[in-house]
Structures are given as C-alpha cells and as structure tokens.
C-alpha atoms as a PDB file:
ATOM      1  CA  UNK A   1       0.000   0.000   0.000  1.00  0.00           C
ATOM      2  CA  UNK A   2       2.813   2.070   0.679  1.00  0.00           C
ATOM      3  CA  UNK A   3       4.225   1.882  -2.862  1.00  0.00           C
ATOM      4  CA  UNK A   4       0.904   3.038  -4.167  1.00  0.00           C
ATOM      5  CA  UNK A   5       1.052   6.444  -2.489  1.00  0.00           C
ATOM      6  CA  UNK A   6       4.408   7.098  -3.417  1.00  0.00           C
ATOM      7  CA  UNK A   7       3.883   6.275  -7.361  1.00  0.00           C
ATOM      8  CA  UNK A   8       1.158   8.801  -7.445  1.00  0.00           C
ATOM      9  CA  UNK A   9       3.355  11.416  -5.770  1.00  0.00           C
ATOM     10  CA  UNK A  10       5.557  10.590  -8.603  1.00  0.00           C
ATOM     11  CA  UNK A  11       3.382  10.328 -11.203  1.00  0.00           C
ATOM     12  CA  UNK A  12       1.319  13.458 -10.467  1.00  0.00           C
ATOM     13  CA  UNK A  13       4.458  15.255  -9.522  1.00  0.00           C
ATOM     14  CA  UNK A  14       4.289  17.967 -11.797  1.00  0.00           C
ATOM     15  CA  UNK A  15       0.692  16.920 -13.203  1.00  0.00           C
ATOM     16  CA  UNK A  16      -1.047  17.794 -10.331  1.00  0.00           C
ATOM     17  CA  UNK A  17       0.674  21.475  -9.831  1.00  0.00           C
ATOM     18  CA  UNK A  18      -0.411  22.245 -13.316  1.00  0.00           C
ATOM     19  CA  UNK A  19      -3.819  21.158 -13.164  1.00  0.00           C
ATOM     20  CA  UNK A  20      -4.410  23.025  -9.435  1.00  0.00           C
ATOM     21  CA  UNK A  21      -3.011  26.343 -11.529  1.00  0.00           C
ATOM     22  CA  UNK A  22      -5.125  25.270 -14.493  1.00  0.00           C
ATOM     23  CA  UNK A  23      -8.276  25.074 -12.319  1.00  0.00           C
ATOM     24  CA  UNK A  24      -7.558  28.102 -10.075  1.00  0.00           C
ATOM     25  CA  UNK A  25      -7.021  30.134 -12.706  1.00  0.00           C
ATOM     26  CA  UNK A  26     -10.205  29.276 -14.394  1.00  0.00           C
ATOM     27  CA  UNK A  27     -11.628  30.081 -11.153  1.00  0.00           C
ATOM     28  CA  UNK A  28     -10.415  33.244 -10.975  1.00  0.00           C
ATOM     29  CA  UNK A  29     -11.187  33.835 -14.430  1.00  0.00           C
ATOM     30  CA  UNK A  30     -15.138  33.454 -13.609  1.00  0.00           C
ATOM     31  CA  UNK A  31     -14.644  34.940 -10.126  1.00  0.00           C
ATOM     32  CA  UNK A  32     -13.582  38.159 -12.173  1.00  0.00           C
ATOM     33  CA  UNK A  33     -16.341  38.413 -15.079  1.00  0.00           C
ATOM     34  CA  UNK A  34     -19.158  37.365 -12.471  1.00  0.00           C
ATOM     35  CA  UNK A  35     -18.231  40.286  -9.948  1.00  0.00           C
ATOM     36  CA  UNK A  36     -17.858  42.544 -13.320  1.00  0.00           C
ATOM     37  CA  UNK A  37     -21.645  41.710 -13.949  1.00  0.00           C
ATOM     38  CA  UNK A  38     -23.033  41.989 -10.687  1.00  0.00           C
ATOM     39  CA  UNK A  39     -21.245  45.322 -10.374  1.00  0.00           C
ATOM     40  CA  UNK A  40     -22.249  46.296 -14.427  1.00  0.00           C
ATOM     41  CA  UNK A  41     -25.902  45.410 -13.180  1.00  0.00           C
ATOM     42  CA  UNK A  42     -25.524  47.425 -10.483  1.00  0.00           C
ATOM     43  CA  UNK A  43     -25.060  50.422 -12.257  1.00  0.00           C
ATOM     44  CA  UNK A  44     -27.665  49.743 -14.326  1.00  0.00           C
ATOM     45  CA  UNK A  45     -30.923  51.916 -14.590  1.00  0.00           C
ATOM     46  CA  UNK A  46     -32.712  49.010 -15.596  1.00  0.00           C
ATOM     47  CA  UNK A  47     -33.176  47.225 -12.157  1.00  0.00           C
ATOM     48  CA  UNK A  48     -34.596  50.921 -11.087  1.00  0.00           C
ATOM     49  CA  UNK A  49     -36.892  51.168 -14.039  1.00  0.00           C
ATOM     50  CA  UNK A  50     -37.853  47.851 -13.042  1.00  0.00           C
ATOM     51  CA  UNK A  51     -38.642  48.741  -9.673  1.00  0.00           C
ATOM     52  CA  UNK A  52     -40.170  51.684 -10.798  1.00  0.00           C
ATOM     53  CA  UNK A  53     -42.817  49.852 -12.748  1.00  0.00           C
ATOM     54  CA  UNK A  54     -43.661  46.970 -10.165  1.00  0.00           C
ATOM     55  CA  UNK A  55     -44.498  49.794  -7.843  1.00  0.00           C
ATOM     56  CA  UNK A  56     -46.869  51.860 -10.751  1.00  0.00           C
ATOM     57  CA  UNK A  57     -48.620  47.857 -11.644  1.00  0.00           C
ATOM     58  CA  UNK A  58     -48.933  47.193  -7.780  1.00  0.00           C
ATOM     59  CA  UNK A  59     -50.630  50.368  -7.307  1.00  0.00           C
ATOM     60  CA  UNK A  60     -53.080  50.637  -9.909  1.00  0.00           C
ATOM     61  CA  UNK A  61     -54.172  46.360  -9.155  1.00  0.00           C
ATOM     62  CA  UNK A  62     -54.448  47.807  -5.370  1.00  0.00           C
ATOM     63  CA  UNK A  63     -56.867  50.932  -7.005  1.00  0.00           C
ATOM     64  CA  UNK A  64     -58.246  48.868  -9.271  1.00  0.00           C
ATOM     65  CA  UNK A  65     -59.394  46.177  -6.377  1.00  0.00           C
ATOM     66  CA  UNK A  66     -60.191  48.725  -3.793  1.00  0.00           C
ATOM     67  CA  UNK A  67     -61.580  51.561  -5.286  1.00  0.00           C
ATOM     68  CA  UNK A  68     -63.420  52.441  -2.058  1.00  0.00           C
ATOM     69  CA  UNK A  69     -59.657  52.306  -0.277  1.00  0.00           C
ATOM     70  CA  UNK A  70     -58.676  54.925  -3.022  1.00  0.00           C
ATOM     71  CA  UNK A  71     -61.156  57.267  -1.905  1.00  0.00           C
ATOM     72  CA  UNK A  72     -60.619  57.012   1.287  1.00  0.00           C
ATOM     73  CA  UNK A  73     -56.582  57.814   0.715  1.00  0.00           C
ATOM     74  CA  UNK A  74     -57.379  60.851  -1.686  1.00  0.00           C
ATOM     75  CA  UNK A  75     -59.255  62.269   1.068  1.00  0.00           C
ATOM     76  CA  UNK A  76     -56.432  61.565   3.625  1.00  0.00           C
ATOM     77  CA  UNK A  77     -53.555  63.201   1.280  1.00  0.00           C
ATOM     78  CA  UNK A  78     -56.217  66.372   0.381  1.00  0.00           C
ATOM     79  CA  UNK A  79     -56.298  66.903   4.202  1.00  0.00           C
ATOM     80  CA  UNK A  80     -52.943  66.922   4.339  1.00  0.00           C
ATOM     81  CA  UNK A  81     -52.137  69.065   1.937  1.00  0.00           C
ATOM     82  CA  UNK A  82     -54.868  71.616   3.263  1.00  0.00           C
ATOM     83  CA  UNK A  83     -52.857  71.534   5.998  1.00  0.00           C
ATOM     84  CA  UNK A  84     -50.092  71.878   5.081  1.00  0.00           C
ATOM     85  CA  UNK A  85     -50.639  74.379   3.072  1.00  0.00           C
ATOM     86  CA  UNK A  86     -52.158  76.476   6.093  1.00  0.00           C
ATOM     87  CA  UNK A  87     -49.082  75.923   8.014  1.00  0.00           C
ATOM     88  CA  UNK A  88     -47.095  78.007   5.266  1.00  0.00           C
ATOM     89  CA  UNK A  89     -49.642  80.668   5.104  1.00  0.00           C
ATOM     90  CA  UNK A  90     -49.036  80.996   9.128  1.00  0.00           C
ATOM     91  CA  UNK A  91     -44.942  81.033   8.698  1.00  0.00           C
END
C-alpha cells in the first residue's frame, strides 16, 4: 500500500501542480467576469426602471381592487395638503 502512495506522488508530480493552476485560474477567471456583472448590473438603470414599474402595476391592481380604499386615501392626502398648506400661510 505504501508503494501506491508514493507512485502517485511521482506520477502526479508535476501533473497535479499544473492542473491546481489550471483550475484556479479558471476560477479566478469566472470569479472576475461574475463580480464585473453583478457590479455592471448594479449600475444599471434598468433594475430601477424595473422597480419603478412593479411599484406603478402594484398600485393601480391595489386601485383597481379597492376603489373604495382609493377614496378614502385621496381624502387623507387632500387633508394633508390643506394643511399643510395652512401651516405656510401661518410662517
């Protein structure tokens, strides 16, 4: 048994360096381009846009749902503005 380890220290002597090099360098190869993306992509106006429009479609399903709800907020943000408004007209 002892022979057996020693012929495949001597057989993958120089083998087995090149292929670990070979391999971590393809690693680092796809480390690099996938952190490139993710950073690319996060740059990227599109994930905003994205964002942007999941927010507009959530909103109008939620007003188109509850349109009693939407009243109800309308009035709210009127209110506030009223008084808001007031508040300026004071200062």
């Amino acid at each position: 048994m002892n022979n057996q380890y020693v012929r495949r220290e001597v057989f993958c002597g120089n083998t087995c360096h090149e292929l670990k090099r070979f391999w971590e360098r393809e690693i680092g190869k796809q480390t690099y381009y996938r952190e490139s993306e993710e950073y690319r992509l996060g740059r990227s106006a599109l994930r905003k846009l994205r964002e942007e429009w999941r927010q507009r479609l959530e909103t109008k399903l939620r007003l188109r749902n509850n349109p009693d709800e939407t009243e109800k907020q309308a009035n709210v943000g009127q209110e506030l503005l009223a008084s808001l408004t007031q508040d300026d007209i004071k200062h």
